[in-house]
C-alpha atoms as a PDB file:
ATOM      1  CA  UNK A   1       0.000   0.000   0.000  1.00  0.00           C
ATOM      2  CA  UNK A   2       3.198   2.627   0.386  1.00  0.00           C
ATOM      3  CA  UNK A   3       4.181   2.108  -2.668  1.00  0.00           C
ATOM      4  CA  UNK A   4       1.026   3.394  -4.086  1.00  0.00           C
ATOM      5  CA  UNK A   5       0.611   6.360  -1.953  1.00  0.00           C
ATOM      6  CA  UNK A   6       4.174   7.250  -2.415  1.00  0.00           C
ATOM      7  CA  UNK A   7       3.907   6.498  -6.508  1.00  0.00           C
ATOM      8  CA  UNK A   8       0.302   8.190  -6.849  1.00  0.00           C
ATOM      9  CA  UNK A   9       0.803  11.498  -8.652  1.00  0.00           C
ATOM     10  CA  UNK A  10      -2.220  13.741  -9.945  1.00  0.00           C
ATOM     11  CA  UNK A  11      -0.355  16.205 -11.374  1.00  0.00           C
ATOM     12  CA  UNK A  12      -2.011  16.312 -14.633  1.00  0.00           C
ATOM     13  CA  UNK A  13      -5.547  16.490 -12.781  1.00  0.00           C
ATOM     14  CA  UNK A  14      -4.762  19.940 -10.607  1.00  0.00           C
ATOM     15  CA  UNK A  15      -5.598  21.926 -13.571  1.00  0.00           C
ATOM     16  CA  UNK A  16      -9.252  20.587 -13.584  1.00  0.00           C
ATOM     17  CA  UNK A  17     -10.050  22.239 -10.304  1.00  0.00           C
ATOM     18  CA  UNK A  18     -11.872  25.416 -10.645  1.00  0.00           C
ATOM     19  CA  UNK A  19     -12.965  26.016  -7.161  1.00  0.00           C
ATOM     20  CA  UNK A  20     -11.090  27.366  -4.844  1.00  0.00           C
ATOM     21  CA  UNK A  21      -8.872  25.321  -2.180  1.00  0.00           C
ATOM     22  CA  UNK A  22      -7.465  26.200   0.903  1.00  0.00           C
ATOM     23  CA  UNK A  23      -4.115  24.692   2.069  1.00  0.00           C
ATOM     24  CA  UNK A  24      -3.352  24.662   5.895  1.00  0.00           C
ATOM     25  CA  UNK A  25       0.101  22.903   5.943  1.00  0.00           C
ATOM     26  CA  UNK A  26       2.862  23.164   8.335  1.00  0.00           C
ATOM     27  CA  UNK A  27       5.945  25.190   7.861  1.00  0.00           C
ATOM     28  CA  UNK A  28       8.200  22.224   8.211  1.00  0.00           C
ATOM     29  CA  UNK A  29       6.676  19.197   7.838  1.00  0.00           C
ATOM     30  CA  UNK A  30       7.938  16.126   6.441  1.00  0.00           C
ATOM     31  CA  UNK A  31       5.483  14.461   4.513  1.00  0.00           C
ATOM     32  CA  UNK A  32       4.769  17.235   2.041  1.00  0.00           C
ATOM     33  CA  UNK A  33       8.144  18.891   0.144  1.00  0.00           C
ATOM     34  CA  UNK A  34       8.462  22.300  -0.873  1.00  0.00           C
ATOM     35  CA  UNK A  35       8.087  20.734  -4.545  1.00  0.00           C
ATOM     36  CA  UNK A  36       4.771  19.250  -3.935  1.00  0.00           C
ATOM     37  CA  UNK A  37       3.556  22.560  -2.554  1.00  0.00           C
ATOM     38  CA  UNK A  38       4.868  24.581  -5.710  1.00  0.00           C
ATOM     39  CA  UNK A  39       3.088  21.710  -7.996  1.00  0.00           C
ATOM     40  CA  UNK A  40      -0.211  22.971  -6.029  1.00  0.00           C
ATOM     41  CA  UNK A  41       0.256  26.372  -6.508  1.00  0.00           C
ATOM     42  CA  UNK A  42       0.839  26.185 -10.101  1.00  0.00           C
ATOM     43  CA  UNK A  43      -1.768  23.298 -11.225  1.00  0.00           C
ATOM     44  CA  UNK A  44      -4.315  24.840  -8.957  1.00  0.00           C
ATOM     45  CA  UNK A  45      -5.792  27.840 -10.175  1.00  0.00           C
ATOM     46  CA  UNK A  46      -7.148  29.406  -7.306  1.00  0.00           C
ATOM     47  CA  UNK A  47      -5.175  27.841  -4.432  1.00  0.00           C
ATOM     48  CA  UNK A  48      -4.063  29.669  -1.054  1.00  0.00           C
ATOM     49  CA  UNK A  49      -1.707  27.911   0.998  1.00  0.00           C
ATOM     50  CA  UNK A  50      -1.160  29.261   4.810  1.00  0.00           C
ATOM     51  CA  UNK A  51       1.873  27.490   6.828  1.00  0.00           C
ATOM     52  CA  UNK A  52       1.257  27.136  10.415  1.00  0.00           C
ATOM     53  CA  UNK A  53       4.716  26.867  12.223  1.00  0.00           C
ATOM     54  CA  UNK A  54       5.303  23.049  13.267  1.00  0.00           C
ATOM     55  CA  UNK A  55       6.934  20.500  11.984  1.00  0.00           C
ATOM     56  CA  UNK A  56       3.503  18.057  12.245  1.00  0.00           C
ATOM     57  CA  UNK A  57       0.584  17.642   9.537  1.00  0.00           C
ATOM     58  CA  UNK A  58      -1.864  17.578  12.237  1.00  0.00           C
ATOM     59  CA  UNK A  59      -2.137  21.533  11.938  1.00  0.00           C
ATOM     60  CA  UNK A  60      -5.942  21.171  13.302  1.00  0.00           C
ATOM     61  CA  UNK A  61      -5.332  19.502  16.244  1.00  0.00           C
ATOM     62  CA  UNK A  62      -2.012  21.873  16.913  1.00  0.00           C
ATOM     63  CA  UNK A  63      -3.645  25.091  15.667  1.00  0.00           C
ATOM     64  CA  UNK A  64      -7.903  24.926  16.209  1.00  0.00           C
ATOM     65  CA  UNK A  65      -8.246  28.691  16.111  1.00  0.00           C
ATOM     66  CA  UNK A  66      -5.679  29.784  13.591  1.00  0.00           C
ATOM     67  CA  UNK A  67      -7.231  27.072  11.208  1.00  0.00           C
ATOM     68  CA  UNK A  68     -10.841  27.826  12.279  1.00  0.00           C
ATOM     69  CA  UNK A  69     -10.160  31.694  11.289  1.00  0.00           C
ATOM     70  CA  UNK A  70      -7.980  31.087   8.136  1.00  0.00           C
ATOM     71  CA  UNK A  71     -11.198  28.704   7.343  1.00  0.00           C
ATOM     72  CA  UNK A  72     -13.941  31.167   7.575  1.00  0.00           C
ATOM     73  CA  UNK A  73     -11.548  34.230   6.051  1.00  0.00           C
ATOM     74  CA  UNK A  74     -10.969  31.994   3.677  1.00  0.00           C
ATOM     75  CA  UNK A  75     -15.384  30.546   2.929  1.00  0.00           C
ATOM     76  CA  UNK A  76     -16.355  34.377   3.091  1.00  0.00           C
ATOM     77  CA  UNK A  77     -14.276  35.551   0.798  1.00  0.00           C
ATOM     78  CA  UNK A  78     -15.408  32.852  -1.942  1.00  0.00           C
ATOM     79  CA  UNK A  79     -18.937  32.003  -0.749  1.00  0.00           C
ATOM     80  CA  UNK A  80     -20.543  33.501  -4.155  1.00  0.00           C
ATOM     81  CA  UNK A  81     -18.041  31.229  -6.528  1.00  0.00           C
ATOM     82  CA  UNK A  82     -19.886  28.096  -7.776  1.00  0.00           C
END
């Protein structure tokens, strides 16, 4: 099973997302490189990425308020865009 979560790649399928997407990823974390973050940015269209500072993926658990905020800034701001 790790080799097909660590072989998947949907590169070629960011550029059919029109909606917007949020991206609440830590600053350092270790299961998502800088080069997987730069292939969202440029196969999403409308994607906003916001690093919280740890080093975990659990940025929910860690962060509840900062993600909560980000969340809602983030749903008001496109809440007309379907």
């Amino acid at each position: 099973m790790s080799k097909l979560v660590n072989s998947a790649n949907a590169e070629d399928l960011l550029p059919q997302i029109k909606l917007p997407v949020l991206g609440l990823y830590p600053t350092k974390g270790q299961i998502t490189s800088y080069a997987q973050e730069g292939m969202l940015r440029e196969g999403i269209e409308q994607f906003e990425l916001i690093h919280l500072p740890t080093n975990y993926h659990m940025v929910q658990l860690l962060y509840p308020k900062e993600c909560t905020d980000a969340l809602i800034s983030f749903c008001s701001r496109h809440d007309r865009q379907r």
